[in-house]
Protein backbone atom coordinates (compact mmCIF):
# COMPACT_ATOMS: atom_id res chain seq x y z
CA UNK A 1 -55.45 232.71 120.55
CA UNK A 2 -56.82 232.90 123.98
CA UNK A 3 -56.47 229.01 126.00
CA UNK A 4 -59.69 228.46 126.09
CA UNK A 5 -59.84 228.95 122.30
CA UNK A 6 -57.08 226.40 122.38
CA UNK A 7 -58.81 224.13 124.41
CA UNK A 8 -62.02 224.49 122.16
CA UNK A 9 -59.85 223.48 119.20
CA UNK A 10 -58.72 220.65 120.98
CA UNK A 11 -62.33 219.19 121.56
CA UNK A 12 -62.96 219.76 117.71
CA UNK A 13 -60.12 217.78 116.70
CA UNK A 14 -60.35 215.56 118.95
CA UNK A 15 -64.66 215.06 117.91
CA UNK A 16 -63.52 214.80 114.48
CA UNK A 17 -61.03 212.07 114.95
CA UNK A 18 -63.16 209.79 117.00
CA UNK A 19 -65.44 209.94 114.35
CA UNK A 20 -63.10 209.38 111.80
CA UNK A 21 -62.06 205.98 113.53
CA UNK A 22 -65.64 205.12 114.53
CA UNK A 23 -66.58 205.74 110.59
CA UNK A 24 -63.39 203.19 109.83
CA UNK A 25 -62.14 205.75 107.64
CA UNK A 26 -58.68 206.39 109.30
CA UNK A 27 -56.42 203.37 111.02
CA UNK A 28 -55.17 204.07 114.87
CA UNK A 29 -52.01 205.59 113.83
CA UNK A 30 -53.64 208.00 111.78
CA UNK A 31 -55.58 208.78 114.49
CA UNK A 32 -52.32 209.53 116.77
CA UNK A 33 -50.63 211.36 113.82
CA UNK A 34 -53.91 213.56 113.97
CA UNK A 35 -54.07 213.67 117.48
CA UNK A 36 -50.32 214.72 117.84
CA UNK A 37 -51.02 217.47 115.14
CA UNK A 38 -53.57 218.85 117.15
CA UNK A 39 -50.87 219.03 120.08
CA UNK A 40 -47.95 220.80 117.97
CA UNK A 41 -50.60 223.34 116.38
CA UNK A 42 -52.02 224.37 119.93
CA UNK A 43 -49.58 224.01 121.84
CA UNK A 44 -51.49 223.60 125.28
CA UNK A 45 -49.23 223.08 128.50
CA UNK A 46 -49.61 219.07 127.99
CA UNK A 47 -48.60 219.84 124.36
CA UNK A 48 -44.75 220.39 125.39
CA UNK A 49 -44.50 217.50 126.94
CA UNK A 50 -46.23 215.94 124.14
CA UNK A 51 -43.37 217.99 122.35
CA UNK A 52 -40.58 216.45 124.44
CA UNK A 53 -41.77 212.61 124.26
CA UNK A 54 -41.91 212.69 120.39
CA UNK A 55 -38.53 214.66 120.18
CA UNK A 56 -36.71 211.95 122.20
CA UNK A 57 -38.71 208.99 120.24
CA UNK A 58 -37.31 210.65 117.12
CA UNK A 59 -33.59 210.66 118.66
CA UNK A 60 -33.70 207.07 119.52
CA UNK A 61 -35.00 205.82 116.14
C-alpha cells in the first residue's frame, strides 16, 4: 500500500466513525477504539507515535 492509499483509508475510517457517533450508534470510546484501529492497521508516521502512547498507557495500567 502506497501512503496516499493509507491516507485515503484513513479519511474512510475516519467518515465512517463520525457518522457512527453522529447516528448515536457507537459511544466516544468506541469511537477511539475505532479510531486507534485505524492507526495500528495503517500505520501512517503519526501512527507510531500513536503506537508508543498506547504501549506506555498499557505499561502503567
Amino acid at each position: 500500500m502506497s501512503q496516499n492509499q493509507i491516507y485515503l483509508f484513513e479519511i474512510f475510517l475516519w467518515v465512517v466513525s463520525i457518522m457512527l457517533v453522529r447516528g448515536n450508534d457507537v459511544r466516544g470510546w468506541q469511537l477511539v477504539i475505532i479510531a486507534l484501529a485505524g492507526f495500528y492497521l495503517a500505520l501512517t508516521p503519526i501512527g507510531n507515535a500513536v503506537v508508543a502512547v498506547v504501549n506506555m498507557l498499557v505499561m502503567m495500567a
